[in-house]
PDB file of N, CA and C in Angstrom:
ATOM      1  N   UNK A   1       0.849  -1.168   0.000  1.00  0.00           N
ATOM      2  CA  UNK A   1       0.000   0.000   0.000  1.00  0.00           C
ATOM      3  C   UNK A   1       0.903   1.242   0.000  1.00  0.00           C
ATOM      4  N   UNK A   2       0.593   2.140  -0.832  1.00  0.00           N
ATOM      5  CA  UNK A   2       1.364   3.511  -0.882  1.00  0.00           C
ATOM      6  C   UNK A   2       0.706   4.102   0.064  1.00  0.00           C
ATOM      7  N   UNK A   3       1.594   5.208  -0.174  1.00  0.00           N
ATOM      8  CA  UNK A   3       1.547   6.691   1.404  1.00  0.00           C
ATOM      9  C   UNK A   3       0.782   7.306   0.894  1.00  0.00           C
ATOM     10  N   UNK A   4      -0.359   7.391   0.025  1.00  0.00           N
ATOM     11  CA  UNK A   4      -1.205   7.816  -0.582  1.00  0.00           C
ATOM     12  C   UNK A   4      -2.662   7.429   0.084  1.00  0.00           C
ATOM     13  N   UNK A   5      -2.571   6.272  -0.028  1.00  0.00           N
ATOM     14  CA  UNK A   5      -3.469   4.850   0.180  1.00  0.00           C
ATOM     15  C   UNK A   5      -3.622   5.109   1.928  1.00  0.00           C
ATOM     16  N   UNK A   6      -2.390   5.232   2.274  1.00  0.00           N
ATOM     17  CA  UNK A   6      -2.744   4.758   3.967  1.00  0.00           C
ATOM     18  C   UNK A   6      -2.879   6.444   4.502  1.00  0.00           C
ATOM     19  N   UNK A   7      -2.436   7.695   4.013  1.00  0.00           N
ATOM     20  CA  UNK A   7      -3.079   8.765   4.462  1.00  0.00           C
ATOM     21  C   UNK A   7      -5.379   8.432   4.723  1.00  0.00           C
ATOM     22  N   UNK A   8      -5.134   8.197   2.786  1.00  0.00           N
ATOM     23  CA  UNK A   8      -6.663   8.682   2.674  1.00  0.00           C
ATOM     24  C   UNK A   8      -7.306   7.650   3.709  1.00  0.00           C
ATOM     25  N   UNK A   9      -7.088   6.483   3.852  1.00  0.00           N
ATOM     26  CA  UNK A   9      -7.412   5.358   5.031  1.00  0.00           C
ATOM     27  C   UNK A   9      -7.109   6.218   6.404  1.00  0.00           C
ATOM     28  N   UNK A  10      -6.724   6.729   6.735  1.00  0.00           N
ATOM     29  CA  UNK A  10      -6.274   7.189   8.223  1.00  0.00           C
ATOM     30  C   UNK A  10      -7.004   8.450   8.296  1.00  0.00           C
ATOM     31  N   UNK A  11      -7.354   9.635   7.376  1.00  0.00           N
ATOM     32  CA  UNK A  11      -8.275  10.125   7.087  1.00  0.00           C
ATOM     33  C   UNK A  11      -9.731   9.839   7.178  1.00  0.00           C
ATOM     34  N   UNK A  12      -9.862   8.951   6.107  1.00  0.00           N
ATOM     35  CA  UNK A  12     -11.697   8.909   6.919  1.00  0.00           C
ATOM     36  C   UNK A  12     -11.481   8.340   8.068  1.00  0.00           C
ATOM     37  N   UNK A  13     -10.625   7.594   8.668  1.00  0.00           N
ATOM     38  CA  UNK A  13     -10.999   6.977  10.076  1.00  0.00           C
ATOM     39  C   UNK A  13     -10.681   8.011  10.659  1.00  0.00           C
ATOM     40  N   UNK A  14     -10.314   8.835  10.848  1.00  0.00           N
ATOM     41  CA  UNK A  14     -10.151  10.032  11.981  1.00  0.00           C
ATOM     42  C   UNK A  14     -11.521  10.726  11.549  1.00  0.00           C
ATOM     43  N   UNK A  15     -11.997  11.131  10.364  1.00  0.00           N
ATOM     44  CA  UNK A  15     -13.452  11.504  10.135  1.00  0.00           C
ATOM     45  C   UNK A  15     -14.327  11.153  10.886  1.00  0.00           C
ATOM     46  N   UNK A  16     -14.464   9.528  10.610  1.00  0.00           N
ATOM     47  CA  UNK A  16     -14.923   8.493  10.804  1.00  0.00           C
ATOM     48  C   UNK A  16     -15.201   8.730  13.098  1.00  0.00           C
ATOM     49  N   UNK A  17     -13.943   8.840  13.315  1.00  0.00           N
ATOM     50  CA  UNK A  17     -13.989   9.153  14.772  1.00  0.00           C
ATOM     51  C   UNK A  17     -14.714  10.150  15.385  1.00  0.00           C
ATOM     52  N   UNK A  18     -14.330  11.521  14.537  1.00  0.00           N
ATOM     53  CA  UNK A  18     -15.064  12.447  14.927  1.00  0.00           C
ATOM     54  C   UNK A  18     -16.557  12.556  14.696  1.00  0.00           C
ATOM     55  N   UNK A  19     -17.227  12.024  13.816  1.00  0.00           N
ATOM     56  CA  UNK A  19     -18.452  12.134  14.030  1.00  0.00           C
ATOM     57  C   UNK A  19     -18.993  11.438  14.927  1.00  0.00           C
ATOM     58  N   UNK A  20     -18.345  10.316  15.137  1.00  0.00           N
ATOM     59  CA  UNK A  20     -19.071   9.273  16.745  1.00  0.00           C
ATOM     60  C   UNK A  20     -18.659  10.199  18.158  1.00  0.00           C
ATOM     61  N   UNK A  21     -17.855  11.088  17.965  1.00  0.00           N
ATOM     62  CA  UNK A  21     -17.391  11.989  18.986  1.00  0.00           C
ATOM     63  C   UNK A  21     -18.974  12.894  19.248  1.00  0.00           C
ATOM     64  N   UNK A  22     -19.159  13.203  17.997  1.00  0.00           N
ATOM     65  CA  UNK A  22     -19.654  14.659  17.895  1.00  0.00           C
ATOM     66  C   UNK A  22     -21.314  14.150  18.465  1.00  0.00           C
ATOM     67  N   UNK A  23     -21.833  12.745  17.573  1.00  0.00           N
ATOM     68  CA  UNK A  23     -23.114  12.295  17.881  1.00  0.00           C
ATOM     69  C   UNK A  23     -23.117  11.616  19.124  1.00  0.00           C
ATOM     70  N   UNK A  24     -21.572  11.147  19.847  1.00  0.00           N
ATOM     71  CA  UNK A  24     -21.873  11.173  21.122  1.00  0.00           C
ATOM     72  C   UNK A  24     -22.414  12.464  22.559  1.00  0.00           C
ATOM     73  N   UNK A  25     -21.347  13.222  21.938  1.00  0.00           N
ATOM     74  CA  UNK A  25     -21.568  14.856  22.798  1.00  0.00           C
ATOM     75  C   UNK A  25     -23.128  14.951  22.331  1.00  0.00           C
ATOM     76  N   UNK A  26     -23.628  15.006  21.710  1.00  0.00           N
ATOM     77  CA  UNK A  26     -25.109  15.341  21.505  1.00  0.00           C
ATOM     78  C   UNK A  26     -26.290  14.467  22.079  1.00  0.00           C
ATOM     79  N   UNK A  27     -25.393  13.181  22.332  1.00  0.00           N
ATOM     80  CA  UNK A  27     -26.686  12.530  23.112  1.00  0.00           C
ATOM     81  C   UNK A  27     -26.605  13.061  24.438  1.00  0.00           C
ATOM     82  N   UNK A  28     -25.911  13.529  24.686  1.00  0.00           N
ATOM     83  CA  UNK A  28     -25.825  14.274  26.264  1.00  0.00           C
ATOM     84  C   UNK A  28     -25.027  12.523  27.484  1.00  0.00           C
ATOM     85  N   UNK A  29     -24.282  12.236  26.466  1.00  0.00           N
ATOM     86  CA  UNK A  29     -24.086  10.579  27.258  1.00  0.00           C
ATOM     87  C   UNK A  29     -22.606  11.428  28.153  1.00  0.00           C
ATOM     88  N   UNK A  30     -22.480  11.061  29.209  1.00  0.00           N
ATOM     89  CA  UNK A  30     -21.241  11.268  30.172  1.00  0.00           C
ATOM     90  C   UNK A  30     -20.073  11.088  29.466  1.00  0.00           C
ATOM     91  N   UNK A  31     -18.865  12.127  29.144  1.00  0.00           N
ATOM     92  CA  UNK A  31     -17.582  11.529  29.124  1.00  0.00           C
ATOM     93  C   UNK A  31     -16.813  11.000  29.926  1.00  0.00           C
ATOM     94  N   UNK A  32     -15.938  10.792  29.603  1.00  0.00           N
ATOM     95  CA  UNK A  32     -14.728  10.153  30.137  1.00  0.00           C
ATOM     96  C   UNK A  32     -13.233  10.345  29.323  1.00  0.00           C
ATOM     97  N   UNK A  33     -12.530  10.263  30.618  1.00  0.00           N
ATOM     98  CA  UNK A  33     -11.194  10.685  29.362  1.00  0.00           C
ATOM     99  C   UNK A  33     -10.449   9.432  28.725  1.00  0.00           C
ATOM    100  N   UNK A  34     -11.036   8.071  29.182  1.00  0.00           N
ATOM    101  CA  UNK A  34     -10.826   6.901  28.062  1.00  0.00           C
ATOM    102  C   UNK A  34     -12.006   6.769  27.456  1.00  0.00           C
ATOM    103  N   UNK A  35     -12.417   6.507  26.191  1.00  0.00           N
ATOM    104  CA  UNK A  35     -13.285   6.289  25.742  1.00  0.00           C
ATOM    105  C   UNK A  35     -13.208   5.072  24.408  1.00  0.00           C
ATOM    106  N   UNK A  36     -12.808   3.646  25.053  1.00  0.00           N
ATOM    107  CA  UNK A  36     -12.151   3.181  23.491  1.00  0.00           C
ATOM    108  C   UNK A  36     -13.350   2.058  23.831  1.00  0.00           C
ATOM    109  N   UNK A  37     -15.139   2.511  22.796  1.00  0.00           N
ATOM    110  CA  UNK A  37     -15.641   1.166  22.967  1.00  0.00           C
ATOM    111  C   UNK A  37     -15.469   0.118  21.606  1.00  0.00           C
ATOM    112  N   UNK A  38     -15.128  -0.643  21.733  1.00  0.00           N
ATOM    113  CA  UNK A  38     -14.651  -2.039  20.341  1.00  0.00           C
ATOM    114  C   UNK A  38     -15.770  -1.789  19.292  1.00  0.00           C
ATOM    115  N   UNK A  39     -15.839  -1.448  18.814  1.00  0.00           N
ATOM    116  CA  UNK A  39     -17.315  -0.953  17.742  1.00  0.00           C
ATOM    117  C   UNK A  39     -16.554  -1.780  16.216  1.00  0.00           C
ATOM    118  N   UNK A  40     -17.815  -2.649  15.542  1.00  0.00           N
ATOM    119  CA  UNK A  40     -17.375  -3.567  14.697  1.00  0.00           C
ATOM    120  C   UNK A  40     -16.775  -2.754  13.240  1.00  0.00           C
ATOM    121  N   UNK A  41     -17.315  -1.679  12.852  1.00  0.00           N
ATOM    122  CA  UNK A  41     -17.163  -0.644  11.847  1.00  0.00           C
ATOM    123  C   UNK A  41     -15.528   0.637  12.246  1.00  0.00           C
ATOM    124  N   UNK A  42     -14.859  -0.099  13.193  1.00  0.00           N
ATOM    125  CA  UNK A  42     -13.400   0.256  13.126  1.00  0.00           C
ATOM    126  C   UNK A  42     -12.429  -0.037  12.632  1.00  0.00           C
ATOM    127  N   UNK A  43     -11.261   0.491  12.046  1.00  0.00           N
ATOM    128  CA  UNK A  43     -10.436  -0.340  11.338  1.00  0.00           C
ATOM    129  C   UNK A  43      -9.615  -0.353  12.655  1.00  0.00           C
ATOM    130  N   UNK A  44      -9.274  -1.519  13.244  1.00  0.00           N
ATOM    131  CA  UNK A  44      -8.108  -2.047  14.122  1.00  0.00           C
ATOM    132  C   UNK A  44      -6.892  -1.478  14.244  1.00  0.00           C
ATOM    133  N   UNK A  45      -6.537  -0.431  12.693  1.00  0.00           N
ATOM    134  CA  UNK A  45      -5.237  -0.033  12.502  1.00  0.00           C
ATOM    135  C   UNK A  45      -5.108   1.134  13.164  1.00  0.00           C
ATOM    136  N   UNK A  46      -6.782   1.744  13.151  1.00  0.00           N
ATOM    137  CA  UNK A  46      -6.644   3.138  13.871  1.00  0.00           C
ATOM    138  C   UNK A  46      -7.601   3.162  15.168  1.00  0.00           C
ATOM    139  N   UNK A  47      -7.286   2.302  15.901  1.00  0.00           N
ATOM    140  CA  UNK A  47      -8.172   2.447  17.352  1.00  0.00           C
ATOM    141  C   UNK A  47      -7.749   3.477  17.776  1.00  0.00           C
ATOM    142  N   UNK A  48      -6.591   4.035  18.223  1.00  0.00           N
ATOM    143  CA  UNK A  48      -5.869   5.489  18.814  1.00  0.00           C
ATOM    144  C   UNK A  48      -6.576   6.613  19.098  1.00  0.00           C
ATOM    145  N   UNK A  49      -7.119   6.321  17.482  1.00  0.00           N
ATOM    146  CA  UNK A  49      -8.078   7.560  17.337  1.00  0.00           C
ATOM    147  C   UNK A  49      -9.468   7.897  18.149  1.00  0.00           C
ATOM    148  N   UNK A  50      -9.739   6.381  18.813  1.00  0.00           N
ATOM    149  CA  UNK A  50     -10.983   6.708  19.796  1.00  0.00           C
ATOM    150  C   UNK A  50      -9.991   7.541  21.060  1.00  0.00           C
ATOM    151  N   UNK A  51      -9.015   7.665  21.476  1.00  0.00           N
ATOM    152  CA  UNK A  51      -8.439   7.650  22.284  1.00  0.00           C
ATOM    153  C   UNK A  51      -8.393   9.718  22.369  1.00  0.00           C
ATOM    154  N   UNK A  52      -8.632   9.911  21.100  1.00  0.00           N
ATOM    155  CA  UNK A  52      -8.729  11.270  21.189  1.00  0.00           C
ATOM    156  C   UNK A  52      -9.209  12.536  21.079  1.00  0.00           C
ATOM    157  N   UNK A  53      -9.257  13.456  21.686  1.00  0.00           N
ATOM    158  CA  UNK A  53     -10.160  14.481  22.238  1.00  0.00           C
ATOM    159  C   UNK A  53     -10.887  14.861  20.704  1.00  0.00           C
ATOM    160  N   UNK A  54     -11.871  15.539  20.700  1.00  0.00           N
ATOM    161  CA  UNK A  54     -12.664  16.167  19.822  1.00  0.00           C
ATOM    162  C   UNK A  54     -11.437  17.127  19.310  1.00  0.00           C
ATOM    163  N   UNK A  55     -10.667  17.931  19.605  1.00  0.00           N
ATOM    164  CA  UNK A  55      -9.694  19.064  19.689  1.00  0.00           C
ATOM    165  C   UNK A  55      -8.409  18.630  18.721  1.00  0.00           C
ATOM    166  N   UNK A  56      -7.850  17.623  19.174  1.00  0.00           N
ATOM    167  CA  UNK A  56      -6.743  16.780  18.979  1.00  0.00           C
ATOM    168  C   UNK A  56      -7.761  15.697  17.608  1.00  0.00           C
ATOM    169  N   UNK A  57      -7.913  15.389  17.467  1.00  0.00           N
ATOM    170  CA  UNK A  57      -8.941  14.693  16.065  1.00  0.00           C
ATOM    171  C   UNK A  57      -9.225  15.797  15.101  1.00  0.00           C
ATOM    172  N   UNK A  58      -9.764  17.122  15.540  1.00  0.00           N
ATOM    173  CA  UNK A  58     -10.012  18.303  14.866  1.00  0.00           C
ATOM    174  C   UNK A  58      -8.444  18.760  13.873  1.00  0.00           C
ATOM    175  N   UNK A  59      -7.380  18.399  14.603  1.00  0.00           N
ATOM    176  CA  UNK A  59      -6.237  18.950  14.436  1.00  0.00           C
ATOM    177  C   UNK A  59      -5.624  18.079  13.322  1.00  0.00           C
ATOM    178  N   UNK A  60      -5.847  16.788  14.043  1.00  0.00           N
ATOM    179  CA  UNK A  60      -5.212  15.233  13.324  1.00  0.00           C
ATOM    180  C   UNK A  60      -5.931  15.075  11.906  1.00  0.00           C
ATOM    181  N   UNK A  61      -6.652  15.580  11.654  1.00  0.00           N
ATOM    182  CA  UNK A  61      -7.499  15.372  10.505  1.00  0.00           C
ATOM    183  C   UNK A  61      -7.182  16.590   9.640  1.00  0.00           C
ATOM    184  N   UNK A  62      -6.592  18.361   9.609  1.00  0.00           N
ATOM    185  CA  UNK A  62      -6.134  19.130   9.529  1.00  0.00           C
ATOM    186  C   UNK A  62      -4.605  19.230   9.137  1.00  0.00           C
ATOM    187  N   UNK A  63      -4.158  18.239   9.905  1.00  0.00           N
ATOM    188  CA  UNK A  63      -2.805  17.353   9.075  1.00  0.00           C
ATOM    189  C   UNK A  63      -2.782  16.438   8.390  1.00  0.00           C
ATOM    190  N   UNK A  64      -3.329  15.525   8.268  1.00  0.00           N
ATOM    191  CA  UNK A  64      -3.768  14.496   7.202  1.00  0.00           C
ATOM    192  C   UNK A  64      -4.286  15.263   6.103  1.00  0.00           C
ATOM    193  N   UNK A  65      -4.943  16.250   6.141  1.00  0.00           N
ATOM    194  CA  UNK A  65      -5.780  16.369   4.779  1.00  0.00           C
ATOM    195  C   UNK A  65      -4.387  17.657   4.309  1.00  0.00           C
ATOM    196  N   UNK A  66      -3.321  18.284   4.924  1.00  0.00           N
ATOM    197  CA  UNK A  66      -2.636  18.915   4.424  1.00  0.00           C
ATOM    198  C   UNK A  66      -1.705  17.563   3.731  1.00  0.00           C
ATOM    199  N   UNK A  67      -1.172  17.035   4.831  1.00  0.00           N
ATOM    200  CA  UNK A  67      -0.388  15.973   3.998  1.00  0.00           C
ATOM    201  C   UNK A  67      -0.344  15.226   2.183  1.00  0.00           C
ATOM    202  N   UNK A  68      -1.943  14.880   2.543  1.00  0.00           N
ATOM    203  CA  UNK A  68      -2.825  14.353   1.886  1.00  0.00           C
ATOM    204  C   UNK A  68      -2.365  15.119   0.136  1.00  0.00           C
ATOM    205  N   UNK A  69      -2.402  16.916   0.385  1.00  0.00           N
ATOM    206  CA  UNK A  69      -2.441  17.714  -0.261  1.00  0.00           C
ATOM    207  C   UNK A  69      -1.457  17.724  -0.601  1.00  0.00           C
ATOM    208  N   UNK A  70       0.125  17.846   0.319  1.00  0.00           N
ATOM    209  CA  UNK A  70       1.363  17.991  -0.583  1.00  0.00           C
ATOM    210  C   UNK A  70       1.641  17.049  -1.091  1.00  0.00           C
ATOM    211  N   UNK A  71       1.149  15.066  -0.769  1.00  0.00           N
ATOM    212  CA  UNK A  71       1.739  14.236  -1.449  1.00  0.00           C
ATOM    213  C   UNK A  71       1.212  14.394  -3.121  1.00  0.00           C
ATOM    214  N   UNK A  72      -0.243  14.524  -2.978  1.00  0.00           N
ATOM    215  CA  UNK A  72      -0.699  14.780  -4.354  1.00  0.00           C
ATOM    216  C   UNK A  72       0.045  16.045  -5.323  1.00  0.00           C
ATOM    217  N   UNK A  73       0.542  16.807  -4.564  1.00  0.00           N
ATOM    218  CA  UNK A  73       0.946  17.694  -5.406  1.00  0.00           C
ATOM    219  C   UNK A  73       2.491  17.491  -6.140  1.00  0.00           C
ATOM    220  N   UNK A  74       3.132  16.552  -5.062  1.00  0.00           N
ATOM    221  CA  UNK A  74       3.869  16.289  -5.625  1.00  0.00           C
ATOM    222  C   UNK A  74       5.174  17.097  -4.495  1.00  0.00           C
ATOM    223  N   UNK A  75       5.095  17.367  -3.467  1.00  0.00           N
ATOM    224  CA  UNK A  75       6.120  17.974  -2.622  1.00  0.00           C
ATOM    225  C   UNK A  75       6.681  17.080  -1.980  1.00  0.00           C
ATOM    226  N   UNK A  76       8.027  17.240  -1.958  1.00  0.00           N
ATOM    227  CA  UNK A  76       8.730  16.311  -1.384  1.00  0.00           C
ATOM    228  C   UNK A  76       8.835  16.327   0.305  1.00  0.00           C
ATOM    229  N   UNK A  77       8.833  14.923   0.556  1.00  0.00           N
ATOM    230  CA  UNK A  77       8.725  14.925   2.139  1.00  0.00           C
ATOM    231  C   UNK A  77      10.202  15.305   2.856  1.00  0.00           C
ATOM    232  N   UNK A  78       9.864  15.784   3.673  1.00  0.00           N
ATOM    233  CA  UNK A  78      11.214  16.622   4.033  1.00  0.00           C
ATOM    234  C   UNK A  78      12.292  15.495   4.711  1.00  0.00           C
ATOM    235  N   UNK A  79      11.808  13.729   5.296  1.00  0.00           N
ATOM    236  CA  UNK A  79      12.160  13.223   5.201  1.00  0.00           C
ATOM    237  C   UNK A  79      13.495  12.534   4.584  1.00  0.00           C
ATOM    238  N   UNK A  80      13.412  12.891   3.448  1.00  0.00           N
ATOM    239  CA  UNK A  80      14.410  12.573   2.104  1.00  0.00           C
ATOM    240  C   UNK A  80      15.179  13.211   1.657  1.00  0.00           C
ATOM    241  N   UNK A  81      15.881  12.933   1.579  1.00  0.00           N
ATOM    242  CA  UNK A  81      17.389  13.614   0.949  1.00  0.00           C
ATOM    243  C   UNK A  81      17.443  13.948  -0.126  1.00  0.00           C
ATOM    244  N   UNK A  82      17.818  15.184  -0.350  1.00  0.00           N
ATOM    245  CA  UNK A  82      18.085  15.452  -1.848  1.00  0.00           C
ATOM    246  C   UNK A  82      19.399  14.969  -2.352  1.00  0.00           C
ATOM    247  N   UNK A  83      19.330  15.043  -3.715  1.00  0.00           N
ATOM    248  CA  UNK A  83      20.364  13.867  -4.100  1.00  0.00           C
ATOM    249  C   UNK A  83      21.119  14.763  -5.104  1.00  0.00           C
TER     250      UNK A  83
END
């Protein structure tokens, strides 16, 4: 799988998180500052993401979709050496 592939995957699942965040806060249900329930419609790869705040998911998803943006464009990851 390319770094393409596993952004846009890590992307909707952080999406994916925040809206169970958001339709949780609205049922008026009690938080807690663990909140990891096993729900069958998770990908396993990104449980973490239950693990984090509405704030921090807001953010995480804000970097992914920039990421998302320079790989498509074609910017090099600063990672790598120029040659």
């Amino acid at each position: 799988m390319n770094d393409d592939e596993l952004l846009r995957r890590e992307l909707r699942g952080a999406r994916e998180e925040l809206v169970r965040k958001h339709a949780r806060q609205s049922d008026d249900l009690p938080a807690s500052t663990s909140q990891l329930p096993l729900m069958p419609e998770r990908d396993d790869a990104f449980l973490r993401l239950a693990l984090m705040s509405v704030e921090d998911l807001e953010t995480h998803i804000a970097r992914l979709e920039r990421d998302l943006t320079d790989l498509e464009d074609g910017i090099d990851r600063p990672d790598v050496e120029l040659e």
